[in-house]
N, C-alpha and C. Protein backbone atom coordinates (compact mmCIF):
# COMPACT_ATOMS: atom_id res chain seq x y z
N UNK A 1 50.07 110.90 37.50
CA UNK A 1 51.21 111.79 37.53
C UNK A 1 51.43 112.36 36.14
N UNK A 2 51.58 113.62 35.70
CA UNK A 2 51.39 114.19 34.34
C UNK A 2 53.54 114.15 34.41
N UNK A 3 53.39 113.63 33.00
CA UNK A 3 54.88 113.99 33.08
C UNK A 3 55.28 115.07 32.53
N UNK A 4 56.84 115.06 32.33
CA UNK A 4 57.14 116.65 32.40
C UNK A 4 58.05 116.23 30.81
N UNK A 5 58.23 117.32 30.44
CA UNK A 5 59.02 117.43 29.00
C UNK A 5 59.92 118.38 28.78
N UNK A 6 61.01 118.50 28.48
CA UNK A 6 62.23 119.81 28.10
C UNK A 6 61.50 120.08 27.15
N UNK A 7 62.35 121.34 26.64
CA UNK A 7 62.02 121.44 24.93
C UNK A 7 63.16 121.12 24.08
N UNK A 8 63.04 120.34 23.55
CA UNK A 8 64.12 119.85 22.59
C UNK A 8 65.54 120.36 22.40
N UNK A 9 65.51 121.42 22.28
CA UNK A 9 67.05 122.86 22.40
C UNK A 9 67.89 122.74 23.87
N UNK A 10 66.63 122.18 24.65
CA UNK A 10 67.76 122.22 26.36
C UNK A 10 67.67 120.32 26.35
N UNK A 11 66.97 120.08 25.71
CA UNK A 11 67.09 118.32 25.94
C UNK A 11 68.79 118.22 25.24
N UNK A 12 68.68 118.56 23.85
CA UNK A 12 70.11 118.67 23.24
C UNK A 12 71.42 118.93 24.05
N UNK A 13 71.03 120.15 24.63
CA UNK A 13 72.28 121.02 25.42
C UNK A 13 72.49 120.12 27.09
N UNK A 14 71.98 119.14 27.38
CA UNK A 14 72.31 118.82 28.38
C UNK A 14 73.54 117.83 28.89
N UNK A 15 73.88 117.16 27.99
CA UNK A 15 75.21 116.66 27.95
C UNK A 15 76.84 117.73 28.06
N UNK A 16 75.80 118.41 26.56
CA UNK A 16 77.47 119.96 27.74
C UNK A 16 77.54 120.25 28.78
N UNK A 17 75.78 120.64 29.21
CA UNK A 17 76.04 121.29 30.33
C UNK A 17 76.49 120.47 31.64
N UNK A 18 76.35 119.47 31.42
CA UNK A 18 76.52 118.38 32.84
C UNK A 18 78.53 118.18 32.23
N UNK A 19 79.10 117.90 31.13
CA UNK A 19 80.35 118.24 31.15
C UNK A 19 80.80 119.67 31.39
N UNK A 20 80.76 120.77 31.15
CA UNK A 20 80.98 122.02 31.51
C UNK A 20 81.40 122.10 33.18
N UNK A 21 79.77 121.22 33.67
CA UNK A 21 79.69 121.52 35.04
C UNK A 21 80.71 120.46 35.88
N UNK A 22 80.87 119.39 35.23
CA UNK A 22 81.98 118.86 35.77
C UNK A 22 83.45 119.40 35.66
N UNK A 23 83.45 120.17 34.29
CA UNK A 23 84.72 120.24 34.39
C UNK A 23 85.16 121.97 35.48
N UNK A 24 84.02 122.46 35.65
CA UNK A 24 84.09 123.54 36.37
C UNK A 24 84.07 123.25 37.92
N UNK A 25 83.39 121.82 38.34
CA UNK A 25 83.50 121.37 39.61
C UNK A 25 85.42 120.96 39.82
N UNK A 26 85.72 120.38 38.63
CA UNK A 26 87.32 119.92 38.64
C UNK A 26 88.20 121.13 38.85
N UNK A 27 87.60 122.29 37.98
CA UNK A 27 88.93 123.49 38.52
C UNK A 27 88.54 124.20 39.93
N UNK A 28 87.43 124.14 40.20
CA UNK A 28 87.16 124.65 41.49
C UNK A 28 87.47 124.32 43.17
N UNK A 29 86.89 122.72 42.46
CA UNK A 29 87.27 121.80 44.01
C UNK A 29 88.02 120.63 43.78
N UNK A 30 88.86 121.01 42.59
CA UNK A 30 90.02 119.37 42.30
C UNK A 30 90.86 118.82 43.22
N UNK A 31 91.31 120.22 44.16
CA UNK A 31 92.00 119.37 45.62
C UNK A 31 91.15 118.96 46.60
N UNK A 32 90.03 119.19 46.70
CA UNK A 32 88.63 118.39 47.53
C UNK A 32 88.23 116.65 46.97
N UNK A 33 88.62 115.60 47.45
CA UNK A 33 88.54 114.58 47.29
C UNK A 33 86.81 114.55 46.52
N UNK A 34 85.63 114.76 47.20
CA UNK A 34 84.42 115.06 46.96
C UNK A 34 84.27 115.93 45.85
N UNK A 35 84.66 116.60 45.47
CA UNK A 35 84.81 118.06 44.08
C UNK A 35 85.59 117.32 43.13
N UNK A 36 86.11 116.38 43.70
CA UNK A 36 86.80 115.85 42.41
C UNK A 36 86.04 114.43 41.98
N UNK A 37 85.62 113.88 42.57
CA UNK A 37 84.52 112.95 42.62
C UNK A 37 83.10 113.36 41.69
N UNK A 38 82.92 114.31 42.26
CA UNK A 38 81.56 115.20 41.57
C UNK A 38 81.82 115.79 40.17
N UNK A 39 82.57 115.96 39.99
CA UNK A 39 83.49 116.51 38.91
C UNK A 39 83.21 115.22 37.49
N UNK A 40 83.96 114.13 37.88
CA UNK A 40 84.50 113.30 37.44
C UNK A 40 83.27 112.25 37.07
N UNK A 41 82.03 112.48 37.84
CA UNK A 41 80.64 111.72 38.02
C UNK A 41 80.22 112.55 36.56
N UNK A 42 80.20 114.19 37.13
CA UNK A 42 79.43 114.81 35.86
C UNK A 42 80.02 114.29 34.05
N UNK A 43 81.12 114.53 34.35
CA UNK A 43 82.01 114.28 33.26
C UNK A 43 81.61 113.30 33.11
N UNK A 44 81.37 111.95 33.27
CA UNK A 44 80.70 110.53 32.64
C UNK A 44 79.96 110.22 32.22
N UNK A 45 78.43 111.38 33.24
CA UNK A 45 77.36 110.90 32.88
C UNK A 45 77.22 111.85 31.36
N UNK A 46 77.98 113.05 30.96
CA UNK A 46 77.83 113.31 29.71
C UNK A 46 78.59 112.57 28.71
N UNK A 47 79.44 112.08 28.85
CA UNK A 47 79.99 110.75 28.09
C UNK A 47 79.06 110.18 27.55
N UNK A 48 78.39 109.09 28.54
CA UNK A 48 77.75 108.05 28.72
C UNK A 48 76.58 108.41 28.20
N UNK A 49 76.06 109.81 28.66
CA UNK A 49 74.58 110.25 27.31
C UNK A 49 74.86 110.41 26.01
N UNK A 50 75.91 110.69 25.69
CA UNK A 50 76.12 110.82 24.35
C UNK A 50 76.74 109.77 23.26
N UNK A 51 77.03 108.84 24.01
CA UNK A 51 76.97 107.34 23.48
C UNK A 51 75.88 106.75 23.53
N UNK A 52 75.23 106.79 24.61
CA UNK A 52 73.72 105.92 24.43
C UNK A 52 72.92 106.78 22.77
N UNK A 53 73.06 108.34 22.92
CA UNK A 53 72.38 108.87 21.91
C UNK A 53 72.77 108.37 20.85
N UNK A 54 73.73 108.35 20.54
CA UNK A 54 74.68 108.52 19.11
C UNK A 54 74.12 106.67 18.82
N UNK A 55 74.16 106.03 19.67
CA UNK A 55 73.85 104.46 19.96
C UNK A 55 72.54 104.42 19.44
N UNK A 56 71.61 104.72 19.83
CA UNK A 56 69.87 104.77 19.35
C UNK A 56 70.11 105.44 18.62
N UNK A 57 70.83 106.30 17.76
CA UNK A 57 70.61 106.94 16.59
C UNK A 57 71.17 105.91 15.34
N UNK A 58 71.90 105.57 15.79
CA UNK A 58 72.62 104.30 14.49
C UNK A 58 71.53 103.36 14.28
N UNK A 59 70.92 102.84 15.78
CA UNK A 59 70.08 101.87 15.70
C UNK A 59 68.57 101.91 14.99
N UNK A 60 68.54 103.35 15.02
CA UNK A 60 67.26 104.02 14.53
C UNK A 60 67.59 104.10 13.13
N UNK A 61 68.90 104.53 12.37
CA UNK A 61 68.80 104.49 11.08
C UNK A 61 69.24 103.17 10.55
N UNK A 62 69.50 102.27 11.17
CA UNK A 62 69.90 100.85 10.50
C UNK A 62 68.62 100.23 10.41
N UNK A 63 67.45 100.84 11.12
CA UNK A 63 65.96 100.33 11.03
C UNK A 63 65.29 100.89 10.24
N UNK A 64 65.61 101.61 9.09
CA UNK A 64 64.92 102.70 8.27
C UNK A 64 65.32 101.76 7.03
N UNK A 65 64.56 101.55 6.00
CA UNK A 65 64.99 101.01 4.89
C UNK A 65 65.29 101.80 3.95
């Protein structure tokens, strides 16, 4: 299976865009139990990438002498 690769500029930008898209699922379908769910999923998982990053990045320079 050949794997696949972003290019670095959309690898970066993908945490906005998955918050953006949540928060655009929240004004769209916030009275939809499901739209607000989806919403609220997107919104985390860009959280949650950008702590893991920021996380391996500390860990990466506390390993640099």
């Amino acid at each position: 299976m050949q794997k696949m690769w972003l290019p670095s500029r959309l690898y970066q930008l993908l945490p906005l865009v998955y918050l953006l898209a949540g928060l655009l699922m929240l004004a769209i379908f916030g009275d939809d139990p499901l739209g607000r769910l989806s919403g609220f999923l997107l919104c985390a998982a860009a959280v949650l990438i950008w702590a893991l990053r920021a996380h391996g990045r500390s860990k990466a320079k506390a390993r640099k002498p």
